[in-house]
C-alpha atoms as a PDB file:
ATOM      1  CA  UNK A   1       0.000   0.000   0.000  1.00  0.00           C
ATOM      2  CA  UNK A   2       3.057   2.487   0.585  1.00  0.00           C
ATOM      3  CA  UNK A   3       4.222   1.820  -2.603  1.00  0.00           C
ATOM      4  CA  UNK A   4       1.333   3.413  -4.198  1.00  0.00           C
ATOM      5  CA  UNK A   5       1.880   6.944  -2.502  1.00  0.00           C
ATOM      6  CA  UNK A   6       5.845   6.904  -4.102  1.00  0.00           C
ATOM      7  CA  UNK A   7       6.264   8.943  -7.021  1.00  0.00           C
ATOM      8  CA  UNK A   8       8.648   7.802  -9.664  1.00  0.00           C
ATOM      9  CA  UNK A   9      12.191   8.637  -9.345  1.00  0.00           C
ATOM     10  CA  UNK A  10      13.049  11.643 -11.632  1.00  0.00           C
ATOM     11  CA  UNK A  11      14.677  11.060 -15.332  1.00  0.00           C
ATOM     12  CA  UNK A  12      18.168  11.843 -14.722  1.00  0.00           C
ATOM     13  CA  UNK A  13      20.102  13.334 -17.875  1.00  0.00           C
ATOM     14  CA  UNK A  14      21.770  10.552 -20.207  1.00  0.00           C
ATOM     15  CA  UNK A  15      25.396  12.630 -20.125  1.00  0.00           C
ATOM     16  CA  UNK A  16      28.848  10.887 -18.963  1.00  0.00           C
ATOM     17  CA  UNK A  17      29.127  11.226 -15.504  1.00  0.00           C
ATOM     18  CA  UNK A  18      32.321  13.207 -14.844  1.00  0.00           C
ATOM     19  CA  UNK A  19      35.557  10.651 -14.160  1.00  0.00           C
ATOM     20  CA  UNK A  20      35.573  10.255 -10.237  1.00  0.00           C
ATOM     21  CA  UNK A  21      39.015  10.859  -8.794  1.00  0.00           C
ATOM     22  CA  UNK A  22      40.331   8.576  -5.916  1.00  0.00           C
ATOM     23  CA  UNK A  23      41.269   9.974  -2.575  1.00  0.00           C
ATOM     24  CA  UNK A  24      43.960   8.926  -0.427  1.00  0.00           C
ATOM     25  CA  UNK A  25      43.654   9.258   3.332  1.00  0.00           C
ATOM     26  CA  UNK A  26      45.275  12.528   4.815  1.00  0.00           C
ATOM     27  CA  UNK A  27      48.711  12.484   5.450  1.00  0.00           C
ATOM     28  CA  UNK A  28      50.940  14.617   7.832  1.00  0.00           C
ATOM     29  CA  UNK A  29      53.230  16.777   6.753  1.00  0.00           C
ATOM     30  CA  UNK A  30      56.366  15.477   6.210  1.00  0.00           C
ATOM     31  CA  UNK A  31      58.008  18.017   9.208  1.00  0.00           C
ATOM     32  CA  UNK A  32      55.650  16.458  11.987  1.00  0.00           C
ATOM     33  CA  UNK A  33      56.841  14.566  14.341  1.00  0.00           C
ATOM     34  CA  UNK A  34      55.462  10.761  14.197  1.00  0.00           C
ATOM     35  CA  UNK A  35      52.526  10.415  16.532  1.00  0.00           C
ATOM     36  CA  UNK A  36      52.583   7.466  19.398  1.00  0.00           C
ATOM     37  CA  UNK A  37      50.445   5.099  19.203  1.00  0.00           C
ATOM     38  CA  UNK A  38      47.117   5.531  20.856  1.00  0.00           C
ATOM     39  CA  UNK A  39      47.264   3.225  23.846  1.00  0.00           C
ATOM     40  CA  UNK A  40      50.408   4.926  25.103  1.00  0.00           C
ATOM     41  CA  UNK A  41      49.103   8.250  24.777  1.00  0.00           C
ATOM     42  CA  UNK A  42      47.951  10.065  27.796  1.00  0.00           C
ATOM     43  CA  UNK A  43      45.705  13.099  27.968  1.00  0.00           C
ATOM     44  CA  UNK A  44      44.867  15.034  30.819  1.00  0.00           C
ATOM     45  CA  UNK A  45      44.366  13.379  34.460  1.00  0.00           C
ATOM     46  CA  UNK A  46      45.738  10.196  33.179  1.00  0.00           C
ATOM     47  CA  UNK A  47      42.766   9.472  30.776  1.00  0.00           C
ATOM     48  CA  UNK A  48      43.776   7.846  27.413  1.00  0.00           C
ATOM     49  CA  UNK A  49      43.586   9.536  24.255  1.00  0.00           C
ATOM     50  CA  UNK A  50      42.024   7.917  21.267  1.00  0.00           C
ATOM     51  CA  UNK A  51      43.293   7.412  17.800  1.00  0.00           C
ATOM     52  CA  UNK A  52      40.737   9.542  15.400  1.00  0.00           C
ATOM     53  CA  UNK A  53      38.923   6.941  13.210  1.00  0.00           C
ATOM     54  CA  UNK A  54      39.211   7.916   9.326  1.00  0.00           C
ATOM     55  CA  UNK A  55      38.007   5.670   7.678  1.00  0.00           C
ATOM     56  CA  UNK A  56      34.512   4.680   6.974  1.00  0.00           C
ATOM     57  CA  UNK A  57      33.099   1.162   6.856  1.00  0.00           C
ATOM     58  CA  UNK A  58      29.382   0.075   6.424  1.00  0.00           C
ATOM     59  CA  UNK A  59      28.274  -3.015   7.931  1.00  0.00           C
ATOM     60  CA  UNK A  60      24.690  -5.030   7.495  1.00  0.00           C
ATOM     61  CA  UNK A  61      23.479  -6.970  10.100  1.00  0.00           C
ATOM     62  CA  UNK A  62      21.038  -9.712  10.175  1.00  0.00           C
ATOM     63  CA  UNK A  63      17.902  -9.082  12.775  1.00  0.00           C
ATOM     64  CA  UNK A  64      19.556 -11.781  15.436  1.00  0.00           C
ATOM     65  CA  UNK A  65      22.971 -10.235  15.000  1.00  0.00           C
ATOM     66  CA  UNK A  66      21.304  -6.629  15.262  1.00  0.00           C
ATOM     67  CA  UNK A  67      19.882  -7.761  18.575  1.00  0.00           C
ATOM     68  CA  UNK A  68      22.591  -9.328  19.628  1.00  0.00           C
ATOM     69  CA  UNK A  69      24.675  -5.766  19.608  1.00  0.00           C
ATOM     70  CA  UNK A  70      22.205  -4.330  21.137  1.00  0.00           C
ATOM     71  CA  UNK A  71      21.657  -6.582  23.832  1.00  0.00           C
ATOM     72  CA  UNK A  72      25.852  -6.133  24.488  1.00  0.00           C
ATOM     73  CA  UNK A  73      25.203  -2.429  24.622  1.00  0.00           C
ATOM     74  CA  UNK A  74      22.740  -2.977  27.397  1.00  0.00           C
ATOM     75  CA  UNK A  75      24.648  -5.086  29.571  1.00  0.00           C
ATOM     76  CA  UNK A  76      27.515  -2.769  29.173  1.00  0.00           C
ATOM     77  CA  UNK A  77      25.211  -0.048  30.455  1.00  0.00           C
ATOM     78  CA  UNK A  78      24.197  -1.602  33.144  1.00  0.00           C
ATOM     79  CA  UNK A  79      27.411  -2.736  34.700  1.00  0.00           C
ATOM     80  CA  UNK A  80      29.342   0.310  33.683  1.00  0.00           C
ATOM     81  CA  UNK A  81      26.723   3.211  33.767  1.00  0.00           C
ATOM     82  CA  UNK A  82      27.915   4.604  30.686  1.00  0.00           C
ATOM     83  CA  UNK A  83      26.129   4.363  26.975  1.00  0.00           C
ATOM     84  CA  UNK A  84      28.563   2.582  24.320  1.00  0.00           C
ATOM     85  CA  UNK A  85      28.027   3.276  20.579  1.00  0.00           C
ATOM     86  CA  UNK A  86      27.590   0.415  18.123  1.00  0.00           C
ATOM     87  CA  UNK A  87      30.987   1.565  16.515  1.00  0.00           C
ATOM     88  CA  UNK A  88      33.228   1.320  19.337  1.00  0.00           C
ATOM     89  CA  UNK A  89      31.823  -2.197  20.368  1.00  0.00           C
ATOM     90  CA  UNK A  90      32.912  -3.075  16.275  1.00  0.00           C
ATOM     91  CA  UNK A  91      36.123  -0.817  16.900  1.00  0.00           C
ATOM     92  CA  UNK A  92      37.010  -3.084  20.520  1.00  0.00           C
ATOM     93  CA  UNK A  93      35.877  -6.543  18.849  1.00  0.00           C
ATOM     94  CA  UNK A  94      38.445  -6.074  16.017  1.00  0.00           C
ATOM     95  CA  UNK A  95      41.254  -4.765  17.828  1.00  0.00           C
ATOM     96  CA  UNK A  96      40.910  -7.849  20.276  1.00  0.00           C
ATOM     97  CA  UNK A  97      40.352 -10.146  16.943  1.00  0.00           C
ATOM     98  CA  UNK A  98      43.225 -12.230  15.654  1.00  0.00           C
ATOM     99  CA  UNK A  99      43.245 -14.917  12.835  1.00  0.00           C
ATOM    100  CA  UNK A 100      42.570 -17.714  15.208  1.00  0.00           C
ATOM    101  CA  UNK A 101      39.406 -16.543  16.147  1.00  0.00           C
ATOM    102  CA  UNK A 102      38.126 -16.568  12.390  1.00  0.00           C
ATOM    103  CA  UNK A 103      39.337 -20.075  11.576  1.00  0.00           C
END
């Protein structure tokens, strides 16, 4: 029934699209020091700083695995009393990953 109320998408002009260039990540200058790595840096008050995430990765989840993250986003807020985003679970579960573990 929804799909009755959608209009059609619009006609789109039949011209080349325009070559797309590829991007590399951003790199420091070449006069920067290199930075530590993250679990060694410390910020203020002894709290650790995080490396900046750059790069972007979608991910599709079936409806068990969907409730499965979210059910391990609950639990961690209720023993730590602190939200956790679905990202940083993914970011945590693939820094603790190793080979092994996907054989």
């Amino acid at each position: 029934m929804l799909g009755r109320n959608i209009p059609p998408p619009p006609v789109l002009p039949t011209t080349n699209p325009a070559p797309v260039q590829e991007t590399t990540p951003p790199q420091p200058p070449a006069t920067q020091e290199p930075a530590q790595p993250a679990s060694s840096a410390q910020g203020p008050a002894g709290t650790e700083e995080k490396e900046k995430a750059g790069y972007e990765v979608r991910l599709y989840l079936t409806f068990s695995l969907d409730e499965k993250l979210e059910a391990l986003r609950f639990e961690y807020k209720r023993r730590t009393g602190r939200k956790i985003k679905p990202n940083e679970i993914m970011r945590r579960l693939i820094e603790k990953a190793t080979i092994e573990d996907l054989l």
